[in-house]
PDB file of N, CA and C in Angstrom:
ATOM      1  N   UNK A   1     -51.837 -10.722 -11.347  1.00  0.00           N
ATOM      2  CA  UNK A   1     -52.520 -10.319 -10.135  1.00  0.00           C
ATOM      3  C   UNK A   1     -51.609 -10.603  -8.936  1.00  0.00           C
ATOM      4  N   UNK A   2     -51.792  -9.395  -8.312  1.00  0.00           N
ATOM      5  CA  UNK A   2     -50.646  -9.964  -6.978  1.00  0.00           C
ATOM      6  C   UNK A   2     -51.074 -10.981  -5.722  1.00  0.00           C
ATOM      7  N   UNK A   3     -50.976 -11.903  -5.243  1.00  0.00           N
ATOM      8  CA  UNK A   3     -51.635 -12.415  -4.004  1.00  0.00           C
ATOM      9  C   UNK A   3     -51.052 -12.069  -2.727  1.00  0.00           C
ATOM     10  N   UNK A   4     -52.386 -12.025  -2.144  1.00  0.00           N
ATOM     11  CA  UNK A   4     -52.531 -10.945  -0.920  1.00  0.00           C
ATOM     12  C   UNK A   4     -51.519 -11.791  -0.072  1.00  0.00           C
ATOM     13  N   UNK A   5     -50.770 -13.306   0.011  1.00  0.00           N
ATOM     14  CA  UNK A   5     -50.238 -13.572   0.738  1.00  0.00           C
ATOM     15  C   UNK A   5     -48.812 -12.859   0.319  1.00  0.00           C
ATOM     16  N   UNK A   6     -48.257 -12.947  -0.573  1.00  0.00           N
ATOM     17  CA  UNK A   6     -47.229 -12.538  -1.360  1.00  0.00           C
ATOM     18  C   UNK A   6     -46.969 -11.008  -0.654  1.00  0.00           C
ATOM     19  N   UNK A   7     -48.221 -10.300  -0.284  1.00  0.00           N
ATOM     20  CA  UNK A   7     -48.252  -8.661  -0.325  1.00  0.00           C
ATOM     21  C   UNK A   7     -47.759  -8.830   1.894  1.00  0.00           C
ATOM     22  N   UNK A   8     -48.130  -9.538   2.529  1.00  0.00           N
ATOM     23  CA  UNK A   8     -47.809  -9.706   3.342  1.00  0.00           C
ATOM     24  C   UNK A   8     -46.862 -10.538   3.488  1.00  0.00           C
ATOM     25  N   UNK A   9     -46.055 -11.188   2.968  1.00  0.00           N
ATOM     26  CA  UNK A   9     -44.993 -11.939   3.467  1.00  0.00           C
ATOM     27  C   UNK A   9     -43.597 -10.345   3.399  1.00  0.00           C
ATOM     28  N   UNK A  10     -44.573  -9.307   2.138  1.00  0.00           N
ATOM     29  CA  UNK A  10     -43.235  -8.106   2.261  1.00  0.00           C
ATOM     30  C   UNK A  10     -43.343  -7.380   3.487  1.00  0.00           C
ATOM     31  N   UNK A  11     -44.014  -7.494   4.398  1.00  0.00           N
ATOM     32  CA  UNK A  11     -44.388  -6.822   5.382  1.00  0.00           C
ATOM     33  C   UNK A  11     -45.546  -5.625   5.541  1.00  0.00           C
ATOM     34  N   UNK A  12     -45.930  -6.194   4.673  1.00  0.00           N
ATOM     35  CA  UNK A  12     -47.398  -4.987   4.846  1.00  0.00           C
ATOM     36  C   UNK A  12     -48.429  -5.897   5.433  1.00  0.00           C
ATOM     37  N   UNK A  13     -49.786  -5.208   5.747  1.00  0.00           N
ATOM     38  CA  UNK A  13     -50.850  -5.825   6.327  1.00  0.00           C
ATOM     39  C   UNK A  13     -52.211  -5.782   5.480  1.00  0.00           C
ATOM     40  N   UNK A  14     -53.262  -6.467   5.792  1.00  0.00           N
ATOM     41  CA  UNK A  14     -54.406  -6.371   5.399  1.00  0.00           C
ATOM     42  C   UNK A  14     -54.856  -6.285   6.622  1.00  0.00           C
ATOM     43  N   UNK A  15     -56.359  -4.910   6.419  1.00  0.00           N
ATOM     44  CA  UNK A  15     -57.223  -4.636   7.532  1.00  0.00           C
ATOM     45  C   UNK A  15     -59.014  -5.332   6.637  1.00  0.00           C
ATOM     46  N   UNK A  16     -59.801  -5.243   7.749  1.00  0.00           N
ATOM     47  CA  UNK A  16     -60.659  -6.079   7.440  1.00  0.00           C
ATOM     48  C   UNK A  16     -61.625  -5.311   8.417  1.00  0.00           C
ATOM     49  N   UNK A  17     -63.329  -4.941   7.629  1.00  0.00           N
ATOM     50  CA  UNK A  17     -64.012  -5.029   8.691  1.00  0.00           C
ATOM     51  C   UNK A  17     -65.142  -5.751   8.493  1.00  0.00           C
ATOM     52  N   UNK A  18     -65.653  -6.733   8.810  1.00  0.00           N
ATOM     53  CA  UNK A  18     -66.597  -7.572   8.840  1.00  0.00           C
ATOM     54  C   UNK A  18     -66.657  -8.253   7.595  1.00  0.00           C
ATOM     55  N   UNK A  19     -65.193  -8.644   7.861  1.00  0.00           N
ATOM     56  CA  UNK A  19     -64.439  -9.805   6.618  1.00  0.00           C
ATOM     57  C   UNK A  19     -64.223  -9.085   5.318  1.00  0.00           C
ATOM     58  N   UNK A  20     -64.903  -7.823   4.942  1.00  0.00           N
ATOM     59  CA  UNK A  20     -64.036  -7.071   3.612  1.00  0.00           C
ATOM     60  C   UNK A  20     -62.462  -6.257   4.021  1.00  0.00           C
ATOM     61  N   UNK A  21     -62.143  -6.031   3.067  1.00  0.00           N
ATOM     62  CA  UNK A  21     -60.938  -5.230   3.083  1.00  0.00           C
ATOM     63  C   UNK A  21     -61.030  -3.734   3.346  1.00  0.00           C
ATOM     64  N   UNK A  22     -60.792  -3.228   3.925  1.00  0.00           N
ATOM     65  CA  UNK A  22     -60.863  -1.603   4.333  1.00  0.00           C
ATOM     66  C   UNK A  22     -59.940  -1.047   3.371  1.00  0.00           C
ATOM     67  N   UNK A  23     -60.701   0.201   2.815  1.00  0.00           N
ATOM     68  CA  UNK A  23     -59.686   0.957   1.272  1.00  0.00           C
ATOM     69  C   UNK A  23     -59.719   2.209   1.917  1.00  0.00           C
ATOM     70  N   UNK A  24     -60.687   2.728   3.058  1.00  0.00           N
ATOM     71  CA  UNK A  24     -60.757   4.123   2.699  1.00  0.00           C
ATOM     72  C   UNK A  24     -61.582   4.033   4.566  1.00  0.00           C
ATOM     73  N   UNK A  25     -60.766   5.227   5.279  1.00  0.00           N
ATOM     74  CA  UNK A  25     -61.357   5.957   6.362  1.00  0.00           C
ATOM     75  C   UNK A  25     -62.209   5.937   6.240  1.00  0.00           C
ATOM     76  N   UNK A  26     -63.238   6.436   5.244  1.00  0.00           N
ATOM     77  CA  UNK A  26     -64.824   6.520   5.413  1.00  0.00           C
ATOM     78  C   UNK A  26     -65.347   5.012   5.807  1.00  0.00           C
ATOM     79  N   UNK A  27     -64.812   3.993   5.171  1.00  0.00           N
ATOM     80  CA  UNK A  27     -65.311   2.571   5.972  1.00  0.00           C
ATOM     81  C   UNK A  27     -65.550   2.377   7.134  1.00  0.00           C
ATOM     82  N   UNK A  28     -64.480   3.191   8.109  1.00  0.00           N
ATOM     83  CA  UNK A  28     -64.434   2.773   9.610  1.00  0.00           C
ATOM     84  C   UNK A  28     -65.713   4.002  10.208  1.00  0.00           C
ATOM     85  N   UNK A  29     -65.843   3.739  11.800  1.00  0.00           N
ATOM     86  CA  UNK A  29     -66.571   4.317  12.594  1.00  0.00           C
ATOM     87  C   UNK A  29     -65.946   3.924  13.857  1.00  0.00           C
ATOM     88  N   UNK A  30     -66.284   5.293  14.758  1.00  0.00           N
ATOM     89  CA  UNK A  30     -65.774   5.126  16.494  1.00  0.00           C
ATOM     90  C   UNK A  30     -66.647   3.593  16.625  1.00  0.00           C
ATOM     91  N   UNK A  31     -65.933   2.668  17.102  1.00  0.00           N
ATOM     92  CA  UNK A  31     -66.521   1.455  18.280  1.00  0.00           C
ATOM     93  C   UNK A  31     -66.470   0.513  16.891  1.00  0.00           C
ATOM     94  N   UNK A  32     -66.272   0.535  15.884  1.00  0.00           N
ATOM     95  CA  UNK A  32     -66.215  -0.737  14.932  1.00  0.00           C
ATOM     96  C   UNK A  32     -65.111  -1.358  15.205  1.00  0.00           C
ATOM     97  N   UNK A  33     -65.126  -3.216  15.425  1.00  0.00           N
ATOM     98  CA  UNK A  33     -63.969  -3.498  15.452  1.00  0.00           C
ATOM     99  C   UNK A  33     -63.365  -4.114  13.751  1.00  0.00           C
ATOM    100  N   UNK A  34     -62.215  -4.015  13.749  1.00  0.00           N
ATOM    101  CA  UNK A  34     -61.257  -4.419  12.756  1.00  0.00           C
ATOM    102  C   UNK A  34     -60.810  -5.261  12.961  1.00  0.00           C
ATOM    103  N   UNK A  35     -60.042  -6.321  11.793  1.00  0.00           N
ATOM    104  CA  UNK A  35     -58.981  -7.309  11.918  1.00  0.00           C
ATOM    105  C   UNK A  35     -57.934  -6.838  11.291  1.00  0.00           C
ATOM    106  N   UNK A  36     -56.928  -6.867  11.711  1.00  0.00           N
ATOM    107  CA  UNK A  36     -55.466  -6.810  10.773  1.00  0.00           C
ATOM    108  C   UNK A  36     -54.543  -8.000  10.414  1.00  0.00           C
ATOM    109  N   UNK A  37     -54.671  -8.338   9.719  1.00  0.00           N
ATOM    110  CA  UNK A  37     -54.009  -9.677   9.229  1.00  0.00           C
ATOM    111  C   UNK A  37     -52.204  -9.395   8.575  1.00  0.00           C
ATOM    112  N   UNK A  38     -51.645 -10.128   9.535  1.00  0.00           N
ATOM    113  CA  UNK A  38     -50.015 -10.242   8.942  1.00  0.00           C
ATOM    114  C   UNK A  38     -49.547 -11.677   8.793  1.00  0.00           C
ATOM    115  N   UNK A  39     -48.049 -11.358   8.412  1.00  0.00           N
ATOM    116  CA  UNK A  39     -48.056 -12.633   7.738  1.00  0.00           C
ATOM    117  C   UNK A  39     -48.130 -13.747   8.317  1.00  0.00           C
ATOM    118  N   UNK A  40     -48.094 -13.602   9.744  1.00  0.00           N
ATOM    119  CA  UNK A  40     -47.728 -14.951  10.817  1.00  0.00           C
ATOM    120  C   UNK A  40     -48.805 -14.787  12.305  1.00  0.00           C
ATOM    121  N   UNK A  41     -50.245 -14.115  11.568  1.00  0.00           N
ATOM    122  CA  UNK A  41     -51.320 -14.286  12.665  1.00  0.00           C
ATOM    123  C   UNK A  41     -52.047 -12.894  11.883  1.00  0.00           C
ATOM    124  N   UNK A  42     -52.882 -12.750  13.121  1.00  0.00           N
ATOM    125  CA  UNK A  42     -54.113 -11.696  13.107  1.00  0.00           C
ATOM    126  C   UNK A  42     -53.965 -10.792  14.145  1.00  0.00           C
ATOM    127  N   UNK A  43     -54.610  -9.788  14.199  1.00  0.00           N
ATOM    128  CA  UNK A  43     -55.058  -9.020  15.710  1.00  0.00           C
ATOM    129  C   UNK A  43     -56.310  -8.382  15.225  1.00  0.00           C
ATOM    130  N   UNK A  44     -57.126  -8.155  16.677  1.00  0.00           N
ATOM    131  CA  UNK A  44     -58.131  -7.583  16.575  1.00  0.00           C
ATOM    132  C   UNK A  44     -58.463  -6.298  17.598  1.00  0.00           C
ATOM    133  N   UNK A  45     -58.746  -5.275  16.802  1.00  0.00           N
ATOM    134  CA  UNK A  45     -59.042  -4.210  17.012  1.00  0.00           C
ATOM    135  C   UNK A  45     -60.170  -3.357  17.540  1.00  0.00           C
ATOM    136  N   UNK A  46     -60.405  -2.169  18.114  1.00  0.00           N
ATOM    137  CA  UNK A  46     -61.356  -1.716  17.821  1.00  0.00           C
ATOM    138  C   UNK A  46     -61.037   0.101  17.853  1.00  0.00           C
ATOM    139  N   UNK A  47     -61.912   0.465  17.101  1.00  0.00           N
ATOM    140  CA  UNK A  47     -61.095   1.815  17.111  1.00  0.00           C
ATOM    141  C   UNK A  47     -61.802   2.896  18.423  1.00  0.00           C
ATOM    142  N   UNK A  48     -60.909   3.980  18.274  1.00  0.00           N
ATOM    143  CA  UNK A  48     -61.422   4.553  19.600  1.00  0.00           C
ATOM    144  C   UNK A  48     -61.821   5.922  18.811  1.00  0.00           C
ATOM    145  N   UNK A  49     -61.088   6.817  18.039  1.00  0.00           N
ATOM    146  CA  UNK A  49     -61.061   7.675  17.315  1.00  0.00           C
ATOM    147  C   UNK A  49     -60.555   7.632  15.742  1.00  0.00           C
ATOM    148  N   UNK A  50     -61.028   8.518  14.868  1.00  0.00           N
ATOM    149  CA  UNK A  50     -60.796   8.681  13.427  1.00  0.00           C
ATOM    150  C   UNK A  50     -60.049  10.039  13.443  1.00  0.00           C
ATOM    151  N   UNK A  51     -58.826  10.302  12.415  1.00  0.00           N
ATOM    152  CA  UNK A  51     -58.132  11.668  11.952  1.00  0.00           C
ATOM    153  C   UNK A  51     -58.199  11.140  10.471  1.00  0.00           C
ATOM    154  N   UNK A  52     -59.145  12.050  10.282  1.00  0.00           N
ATOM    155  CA  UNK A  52     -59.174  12.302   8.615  1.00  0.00           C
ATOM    156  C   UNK A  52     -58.088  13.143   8.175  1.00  0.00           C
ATOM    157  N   UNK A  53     -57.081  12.603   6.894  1.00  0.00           N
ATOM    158  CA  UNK A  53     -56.483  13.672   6.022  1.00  0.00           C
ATOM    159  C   UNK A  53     -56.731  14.918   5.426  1.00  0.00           C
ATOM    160  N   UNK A  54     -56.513  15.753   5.696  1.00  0.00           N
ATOM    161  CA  UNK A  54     -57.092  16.685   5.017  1.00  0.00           C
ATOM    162  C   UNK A  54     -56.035  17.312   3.544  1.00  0.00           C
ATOM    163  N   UNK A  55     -56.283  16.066   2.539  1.00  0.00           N
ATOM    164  CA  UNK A  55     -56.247  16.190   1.367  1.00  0.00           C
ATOM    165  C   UNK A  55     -55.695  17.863   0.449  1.00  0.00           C
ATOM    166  N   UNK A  56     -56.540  18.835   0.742  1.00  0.00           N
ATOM    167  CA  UNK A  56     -56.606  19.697   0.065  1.00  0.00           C
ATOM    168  C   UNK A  56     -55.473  20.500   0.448  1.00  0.00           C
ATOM    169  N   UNK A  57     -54.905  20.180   1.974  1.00  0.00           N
ATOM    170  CA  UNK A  57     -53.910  20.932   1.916  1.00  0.00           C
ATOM    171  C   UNK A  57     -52.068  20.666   1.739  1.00  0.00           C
ATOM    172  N   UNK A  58     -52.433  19.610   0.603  1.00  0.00           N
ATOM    173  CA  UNK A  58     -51.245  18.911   0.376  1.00  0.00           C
ATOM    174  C   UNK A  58     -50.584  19.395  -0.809  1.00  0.00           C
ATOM    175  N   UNK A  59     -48.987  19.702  -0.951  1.00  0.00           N
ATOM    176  CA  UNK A  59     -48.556  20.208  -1.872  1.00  0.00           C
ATOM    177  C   UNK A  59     -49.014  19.823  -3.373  1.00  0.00           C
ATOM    178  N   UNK A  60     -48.817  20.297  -4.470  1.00  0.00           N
ATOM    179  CA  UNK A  60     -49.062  19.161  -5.515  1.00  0.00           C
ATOM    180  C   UNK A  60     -48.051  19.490  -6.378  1.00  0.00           C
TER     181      UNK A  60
END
């Protein structure tokens, strides 16, 4: 199992909204705030707007 500190010390982040982990755009909403956690603190967010992928029009 990988640990999530391990996954941020490579430079990636964990987002968070009301302490779970965010996997998927559909989680968020205009005015929800977020946390983003890196390896050497936090920030806190709030969103203003969503751009959904639009999936279907991606090569395959």
């Amino acid at each position: 199992m990988v640990s999530p500190q391990n996954v941020l010390r490579r430079g990636y982040t964990l987002t968070l909204k009301d302490g779970r982990i965010v996997t998927s755009m559909q989680d968020l909403g205009v005015d929800d705030t977020i946390e983003t956690r890196f390896r050497d603190g936090i920030s806190v967010s709030r969103i203003t707007g969503l751009h959904m992928s639009d999936n279907s029009q991606e090569e395959k």
